[in-house]
Protein backbone atom coordinates (compact mmCIF):
# COMPACT_ATOMS: atom_id res chain seq x y z
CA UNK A 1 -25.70 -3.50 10.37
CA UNK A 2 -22.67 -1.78 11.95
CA UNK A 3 -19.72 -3.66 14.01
CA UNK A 4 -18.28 -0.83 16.24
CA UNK A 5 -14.54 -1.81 18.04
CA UNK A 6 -16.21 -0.67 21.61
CA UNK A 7 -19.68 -2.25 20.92
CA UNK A 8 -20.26 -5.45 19.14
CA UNK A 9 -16.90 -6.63 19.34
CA UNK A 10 -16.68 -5.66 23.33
CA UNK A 11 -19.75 -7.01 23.55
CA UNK A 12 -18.81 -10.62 21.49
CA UNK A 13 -16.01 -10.73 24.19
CA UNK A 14 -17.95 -10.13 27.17
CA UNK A 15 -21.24 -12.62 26.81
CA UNK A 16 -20.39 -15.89 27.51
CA UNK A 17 -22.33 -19.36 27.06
CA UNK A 18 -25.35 -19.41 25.56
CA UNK A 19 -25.91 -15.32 24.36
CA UNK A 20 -22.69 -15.19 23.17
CA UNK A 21 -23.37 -17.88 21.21
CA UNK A 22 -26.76 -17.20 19.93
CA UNK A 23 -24.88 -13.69 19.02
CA UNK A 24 -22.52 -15.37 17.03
CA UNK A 25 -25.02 -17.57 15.04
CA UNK A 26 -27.28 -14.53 14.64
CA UNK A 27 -27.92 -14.33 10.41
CA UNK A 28 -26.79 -10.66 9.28
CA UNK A 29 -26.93 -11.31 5.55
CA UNK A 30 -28.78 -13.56 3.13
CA UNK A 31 -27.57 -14.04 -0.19
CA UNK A 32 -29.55 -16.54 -2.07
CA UNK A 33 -29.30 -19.57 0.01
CA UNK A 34 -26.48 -18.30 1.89
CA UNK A 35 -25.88 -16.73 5.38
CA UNK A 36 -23.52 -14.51 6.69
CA UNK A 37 -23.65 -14.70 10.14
CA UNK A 38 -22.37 -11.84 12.98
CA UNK A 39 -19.65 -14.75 14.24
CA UNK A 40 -18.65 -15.09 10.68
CA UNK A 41 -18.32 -11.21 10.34
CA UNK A 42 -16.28 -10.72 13.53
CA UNK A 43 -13.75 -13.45 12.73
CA UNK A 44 -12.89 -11.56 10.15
CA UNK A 45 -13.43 -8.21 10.91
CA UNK A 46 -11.21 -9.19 14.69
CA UNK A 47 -7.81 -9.34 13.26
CA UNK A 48 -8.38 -6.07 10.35
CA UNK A 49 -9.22 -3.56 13.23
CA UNK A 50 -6.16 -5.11 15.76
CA UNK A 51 -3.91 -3.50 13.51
CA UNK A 52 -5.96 0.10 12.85
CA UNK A 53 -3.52 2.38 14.80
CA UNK A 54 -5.18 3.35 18.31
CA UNK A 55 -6.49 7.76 17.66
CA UNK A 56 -7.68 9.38 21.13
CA UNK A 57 -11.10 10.29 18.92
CA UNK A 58 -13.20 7.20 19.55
CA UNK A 59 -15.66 9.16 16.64
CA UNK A 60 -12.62 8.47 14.34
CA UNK A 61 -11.65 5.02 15.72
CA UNK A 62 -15.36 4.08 15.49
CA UNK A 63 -15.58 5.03 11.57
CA UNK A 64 -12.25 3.86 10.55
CA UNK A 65 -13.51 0.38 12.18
CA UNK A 66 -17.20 0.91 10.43
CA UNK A 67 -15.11 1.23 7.21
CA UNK A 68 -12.96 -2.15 7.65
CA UNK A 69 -16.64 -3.84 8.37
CA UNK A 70 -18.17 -2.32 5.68
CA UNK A 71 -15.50 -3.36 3.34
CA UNK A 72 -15.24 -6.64 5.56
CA UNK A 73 -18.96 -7.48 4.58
CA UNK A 74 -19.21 -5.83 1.12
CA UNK A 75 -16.09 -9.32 -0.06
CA UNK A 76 -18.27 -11.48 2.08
CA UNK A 77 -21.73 -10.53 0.00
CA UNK A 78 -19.27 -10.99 -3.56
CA UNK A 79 -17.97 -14.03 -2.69
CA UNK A 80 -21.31 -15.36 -1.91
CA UNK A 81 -22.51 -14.16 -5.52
CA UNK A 82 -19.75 -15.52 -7.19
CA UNK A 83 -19.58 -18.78 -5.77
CA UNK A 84 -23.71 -18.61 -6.46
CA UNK A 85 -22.97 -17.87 -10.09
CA UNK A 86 -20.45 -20.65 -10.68
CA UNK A 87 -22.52 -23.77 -9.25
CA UNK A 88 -25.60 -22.35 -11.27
CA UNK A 89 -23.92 -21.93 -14.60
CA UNK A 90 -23.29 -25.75 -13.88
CA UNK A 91 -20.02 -26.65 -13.92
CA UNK A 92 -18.66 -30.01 -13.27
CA UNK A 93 -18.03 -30.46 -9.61
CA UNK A 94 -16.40 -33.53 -10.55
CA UNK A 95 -13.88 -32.05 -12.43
CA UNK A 96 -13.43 -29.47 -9.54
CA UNK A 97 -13.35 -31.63 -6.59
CA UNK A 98 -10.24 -33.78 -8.56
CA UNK A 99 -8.70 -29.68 -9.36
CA UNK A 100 -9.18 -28.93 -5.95
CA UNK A 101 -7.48 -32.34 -4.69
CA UNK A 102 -4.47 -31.68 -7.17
CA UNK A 103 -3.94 -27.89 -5.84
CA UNK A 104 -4.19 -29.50 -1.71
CA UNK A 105 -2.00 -32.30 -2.94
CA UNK A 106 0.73 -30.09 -4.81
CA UNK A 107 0.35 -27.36 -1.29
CA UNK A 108 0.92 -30.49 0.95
CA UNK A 109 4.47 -31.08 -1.28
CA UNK A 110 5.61 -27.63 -0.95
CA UNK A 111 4.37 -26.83 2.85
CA UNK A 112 4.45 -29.92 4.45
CA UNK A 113 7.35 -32.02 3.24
CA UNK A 114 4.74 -34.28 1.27
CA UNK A 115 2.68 -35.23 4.80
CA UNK A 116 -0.80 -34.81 5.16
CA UNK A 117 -0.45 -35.41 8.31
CA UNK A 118 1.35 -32.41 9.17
CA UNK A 119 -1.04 -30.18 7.61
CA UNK A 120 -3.71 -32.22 9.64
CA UNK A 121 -2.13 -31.49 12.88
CA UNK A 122 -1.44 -27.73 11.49
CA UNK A 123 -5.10 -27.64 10.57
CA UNK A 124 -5.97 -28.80 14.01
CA UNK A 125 -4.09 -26.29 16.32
CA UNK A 126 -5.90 -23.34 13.97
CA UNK A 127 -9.19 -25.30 15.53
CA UNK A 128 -10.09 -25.48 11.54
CA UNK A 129 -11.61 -29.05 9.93
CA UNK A 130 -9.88 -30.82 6.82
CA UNK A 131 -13.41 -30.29 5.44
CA UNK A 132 -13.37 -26.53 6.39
CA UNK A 133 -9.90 -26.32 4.84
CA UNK A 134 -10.85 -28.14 2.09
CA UNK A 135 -14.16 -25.68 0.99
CA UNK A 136 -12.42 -22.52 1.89
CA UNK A 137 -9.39 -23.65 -1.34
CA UNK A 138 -12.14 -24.48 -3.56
CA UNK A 139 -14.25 -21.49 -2.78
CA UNK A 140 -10.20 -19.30 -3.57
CA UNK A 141 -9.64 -21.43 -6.70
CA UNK A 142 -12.92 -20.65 -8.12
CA UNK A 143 -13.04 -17.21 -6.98
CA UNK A 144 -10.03 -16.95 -9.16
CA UNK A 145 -11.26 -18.59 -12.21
CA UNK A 146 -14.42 -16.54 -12.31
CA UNK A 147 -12.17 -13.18 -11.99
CA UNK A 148 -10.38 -14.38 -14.50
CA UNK A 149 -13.10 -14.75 -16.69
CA UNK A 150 -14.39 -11.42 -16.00
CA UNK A 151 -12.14 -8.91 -15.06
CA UNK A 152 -8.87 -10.07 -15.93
CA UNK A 153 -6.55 -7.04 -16.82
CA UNK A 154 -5.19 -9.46 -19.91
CA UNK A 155 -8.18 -8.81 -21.64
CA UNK A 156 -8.49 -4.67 -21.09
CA UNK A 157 -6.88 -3.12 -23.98
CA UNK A 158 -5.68 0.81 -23.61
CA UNK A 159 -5.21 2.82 -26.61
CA UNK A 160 -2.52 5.32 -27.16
CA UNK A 161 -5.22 7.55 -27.74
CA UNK A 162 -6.65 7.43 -24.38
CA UNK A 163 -3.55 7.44 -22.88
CA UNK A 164 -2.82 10.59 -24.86
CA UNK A 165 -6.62 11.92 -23.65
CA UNK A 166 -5.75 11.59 -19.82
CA UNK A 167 -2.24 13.06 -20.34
CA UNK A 168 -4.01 15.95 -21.63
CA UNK A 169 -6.59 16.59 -19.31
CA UNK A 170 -4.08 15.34 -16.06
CA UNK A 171 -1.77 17.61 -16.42
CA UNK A 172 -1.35 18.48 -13.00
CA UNK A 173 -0.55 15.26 -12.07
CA UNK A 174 2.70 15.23 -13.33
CA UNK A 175 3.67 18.82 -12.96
CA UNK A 176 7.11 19.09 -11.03
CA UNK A 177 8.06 22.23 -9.48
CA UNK A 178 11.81 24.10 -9.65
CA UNK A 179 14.39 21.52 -9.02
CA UNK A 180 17.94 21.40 -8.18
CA UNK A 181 20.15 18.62 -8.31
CA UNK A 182 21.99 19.22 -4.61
CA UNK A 183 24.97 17.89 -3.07
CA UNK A 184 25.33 19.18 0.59
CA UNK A 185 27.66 19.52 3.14
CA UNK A 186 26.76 19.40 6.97
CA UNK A 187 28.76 20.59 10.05
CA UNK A 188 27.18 19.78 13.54
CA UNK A 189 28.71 21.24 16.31
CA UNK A 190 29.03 18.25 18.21
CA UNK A 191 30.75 17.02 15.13
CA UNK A 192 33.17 19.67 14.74
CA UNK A 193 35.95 18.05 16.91
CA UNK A 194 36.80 20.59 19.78
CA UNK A 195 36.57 22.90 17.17
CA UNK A 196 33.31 25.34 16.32
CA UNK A 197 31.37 24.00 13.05
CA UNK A 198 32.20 27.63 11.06
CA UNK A 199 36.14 26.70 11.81
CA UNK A 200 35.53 23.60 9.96
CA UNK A 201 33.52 24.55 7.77
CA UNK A 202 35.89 27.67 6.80
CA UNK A 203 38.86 24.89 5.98
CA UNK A 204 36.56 22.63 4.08
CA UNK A 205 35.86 25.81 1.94
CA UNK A 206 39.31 26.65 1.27
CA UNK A 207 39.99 23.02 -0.03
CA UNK A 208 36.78 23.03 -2.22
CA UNK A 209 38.06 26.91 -3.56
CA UNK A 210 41.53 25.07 -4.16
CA UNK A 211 40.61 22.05 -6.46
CA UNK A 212 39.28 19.55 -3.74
CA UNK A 213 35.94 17.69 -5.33
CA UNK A 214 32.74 18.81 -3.38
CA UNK A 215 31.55 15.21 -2.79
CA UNK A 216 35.54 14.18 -1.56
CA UNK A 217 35.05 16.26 1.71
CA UNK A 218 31.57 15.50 2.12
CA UNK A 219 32.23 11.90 2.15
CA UNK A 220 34.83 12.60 4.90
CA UNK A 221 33.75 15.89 7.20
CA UNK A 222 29.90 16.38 6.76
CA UNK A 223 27.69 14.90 9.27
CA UNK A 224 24.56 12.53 8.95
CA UNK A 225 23.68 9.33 6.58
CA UNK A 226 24.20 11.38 3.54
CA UNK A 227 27.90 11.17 4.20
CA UNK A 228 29.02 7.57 3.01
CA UNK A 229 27.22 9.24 -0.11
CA UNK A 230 29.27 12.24 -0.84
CA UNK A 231 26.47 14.79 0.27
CA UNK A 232 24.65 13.34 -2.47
CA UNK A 233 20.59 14.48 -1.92
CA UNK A 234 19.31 13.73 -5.51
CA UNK A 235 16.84 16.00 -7.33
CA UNK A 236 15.23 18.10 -4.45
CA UNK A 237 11.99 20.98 -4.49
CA UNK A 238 11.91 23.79 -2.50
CA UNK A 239 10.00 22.23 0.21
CA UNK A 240 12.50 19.63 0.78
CA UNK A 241 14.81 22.07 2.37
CA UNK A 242 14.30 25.08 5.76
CA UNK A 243 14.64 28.53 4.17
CA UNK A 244 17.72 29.40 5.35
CA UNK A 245 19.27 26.63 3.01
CA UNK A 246 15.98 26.85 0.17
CA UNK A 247 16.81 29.98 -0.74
CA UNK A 248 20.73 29.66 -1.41
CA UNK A 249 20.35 26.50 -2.79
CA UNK A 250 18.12 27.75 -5.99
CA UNK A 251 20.28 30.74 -6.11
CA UNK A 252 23.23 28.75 -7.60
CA UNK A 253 24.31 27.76 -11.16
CA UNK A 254 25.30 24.47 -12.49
CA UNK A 255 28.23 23.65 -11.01
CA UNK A 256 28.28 26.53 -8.64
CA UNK A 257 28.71 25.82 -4.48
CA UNK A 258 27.63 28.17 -1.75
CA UNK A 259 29.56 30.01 1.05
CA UNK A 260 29.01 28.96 4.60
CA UNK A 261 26.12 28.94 5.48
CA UNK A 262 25.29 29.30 9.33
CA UNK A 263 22.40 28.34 11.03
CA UNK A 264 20.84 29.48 14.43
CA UNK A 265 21.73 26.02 16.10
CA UNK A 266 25.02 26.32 15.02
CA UNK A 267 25.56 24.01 12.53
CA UNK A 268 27.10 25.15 9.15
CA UNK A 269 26.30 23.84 5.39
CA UNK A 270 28.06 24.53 2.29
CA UNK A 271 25.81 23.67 -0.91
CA UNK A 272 26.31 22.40 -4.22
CA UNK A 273 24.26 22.60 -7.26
CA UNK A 274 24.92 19.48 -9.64
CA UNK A 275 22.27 20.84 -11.94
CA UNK A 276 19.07 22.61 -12.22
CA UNK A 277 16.02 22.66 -14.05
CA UNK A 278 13.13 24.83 -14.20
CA UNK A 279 9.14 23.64 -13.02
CA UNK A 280 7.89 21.94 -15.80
CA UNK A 281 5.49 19.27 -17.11
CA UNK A 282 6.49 15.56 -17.26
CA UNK A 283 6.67 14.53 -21.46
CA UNK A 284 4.31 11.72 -22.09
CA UNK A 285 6.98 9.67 -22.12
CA UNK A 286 7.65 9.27 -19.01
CA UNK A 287 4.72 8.61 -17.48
CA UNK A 288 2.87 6.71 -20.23
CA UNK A 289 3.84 3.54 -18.83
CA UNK A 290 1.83 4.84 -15.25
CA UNK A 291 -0.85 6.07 -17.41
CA UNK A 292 -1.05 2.95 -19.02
CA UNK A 293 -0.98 1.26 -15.36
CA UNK A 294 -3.67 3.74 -13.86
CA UNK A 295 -6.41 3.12 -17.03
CA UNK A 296 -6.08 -0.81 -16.70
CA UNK A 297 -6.62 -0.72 -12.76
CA UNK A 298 -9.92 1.77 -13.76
CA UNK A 299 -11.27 -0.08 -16.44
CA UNK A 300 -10.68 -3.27 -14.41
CA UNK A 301 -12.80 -1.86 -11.64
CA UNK A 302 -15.19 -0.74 -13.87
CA UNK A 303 -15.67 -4.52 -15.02
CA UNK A 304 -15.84 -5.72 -11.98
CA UNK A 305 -18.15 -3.24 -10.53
CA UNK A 306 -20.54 -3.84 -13.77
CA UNK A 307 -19.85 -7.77 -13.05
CA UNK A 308 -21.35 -7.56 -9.44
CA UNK A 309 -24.38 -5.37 -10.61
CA UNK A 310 -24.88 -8.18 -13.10
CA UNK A 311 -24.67 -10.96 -10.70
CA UNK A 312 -26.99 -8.72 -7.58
CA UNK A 313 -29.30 -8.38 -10.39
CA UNK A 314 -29.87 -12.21 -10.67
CA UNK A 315 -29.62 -12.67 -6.49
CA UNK A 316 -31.54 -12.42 -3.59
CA UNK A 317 -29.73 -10.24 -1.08
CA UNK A 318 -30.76 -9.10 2.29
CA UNK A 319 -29.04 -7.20 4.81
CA UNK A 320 -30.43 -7.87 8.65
């Protein structure tokens, strides 16, 4: 079943009475006793593709929205199984309907000054029923619980020996290229102050040659954001900077600044090279922490993957 922006959601739009309501109540999945229905899918699926950026290739518009469906109905089908799974291990519903009550009553303290009432009337201009409200927080609550139980990161454990394993056979991912540390000076001509940019930039030069700090006359002659910052640019790569400047720039020494350097437009830069350091290969200690982050969030997704296979395996599920 595909929802396509300029078909089935047009089309939802367009009918009116009695078709567009039979549309809307049509049943596009079954998952044990459950339905999905196509109103139930567009409600959801409305709001995701408002805010896909508009692409002149409908082709492309049509799959990005096919993938926000897709993805739409795929949490739909999970949620069904999970909920499914919880009320047939058999859990108290007792106990959960007084849970649920304490969560609603401890949200209606925070969000609505202690007054039902007001999250009545809030409930009521969303065209949503208390009881509607009132499923949809149990349904979150034990969605959480049963993620919890089975695919909560708490209980994934990474080694330093399979940290050490990716490192090894990533190491591409944390390659850096040739880097210099780069302060920069910019003259604009319209910045240059009935002057030509080179003029100024020939005087700031002087000063730097007699003793004046680099980042003291960027801070007061050099043009764009970077100024309040003393030309500061950080740690930059190659690509970071036009050729004319690239190649100058990774030409210099610790410590070492550029001559002017003039560029078609006019404008003028004088460079600085804080430091530099050659392409190299991130130690493991620096990026064993993201390492560390990246393994949890696979082997987390591998639980929960193996979880739903699980949980289809003991479910009847039927697309339409």
């Amino acid at each position: 079943m595909k929802v396509c922006k300029y078909g089935l959601l047009a089309a939802g739009a367009l009918l009116a009475g009695t078709a567009r309501s039979e549309m809307l109540s049509a049943v596009q999945v079954v998952v044990n006793q459950d339905v999905i229905t196509r109103g139930q899918i567009l409600d959801a699926v409305g709001p995701l593709v408002a805010k896909i950026p508009e692409v002149p290739d409908q082709e492309r518009m049509q799959k990005a929205v096919e993938k926000v469906q897709d993805e739409v109905v795929e949490s739909m089908v999970e949620r069904d199984l999970v909920l499914h799974a919880f009320f047939s291990d058999g859990y108290q519903t007792n106990l959960l309907d007084r849970f649920v009550d304490d969560y609603i009553n401890d949200d209606i303290k925070k969000n609505y000054e202690n007054d039902r009432s007001q999250l009545i009337r809030t409930l009521q201009r969303e065209g949503i029923s208390y009881q509607t409200y009132r499923e949809q927080e149990r349904d979150k609550i034990i969605a959480r619980y049963e993620n919890e139980q089975n695919t909560s990161p708490k209980k994934v454990i990474i080694s330093p020996l399979k940290i050490q394993n990716y490192y090894n056979t990533h190491q591409s991912e944390f390659k850096l290229p040739d880097q210099v540390k780069l302060k920069m000076i910019a003259i604009k001509p319209e910045d240059a102050g009935g002057s030509t940019a080179r003029a100024v930039a020939e005087e700031i030069l002087r000063k730097i040659d007699s003793g004046v700090p680099f980042s003291e006359m960027a801070s007061v002659y050099s043009s764009g954001a970077h100024r309040s910052e003393g030309g500061d640019r950080g740690w930059v790569d190659h690509d970071y900077l036009v050729p004319e400047l690239a190649d100058p720039a990774f030409a210099l020494k610790p410590g070492q600044h550029s001559g002017i350097i003039e560029l078609k437009n006019g404008s003028c830069y004088l460079l600085m090279a804080e430091d530099v350091r050659k392409a190299h290969v991130k130690p493991l200690s620096e990026v064993r922490e993201d390492i560390e982050r990246t393994l949890r969030e696979q082997e987390v997704a591998r639980l929960r993957q193996r979880w739903m296979d699980r949980l289809r395996g003991k479910s009847f599920v039927r697309f339409y």
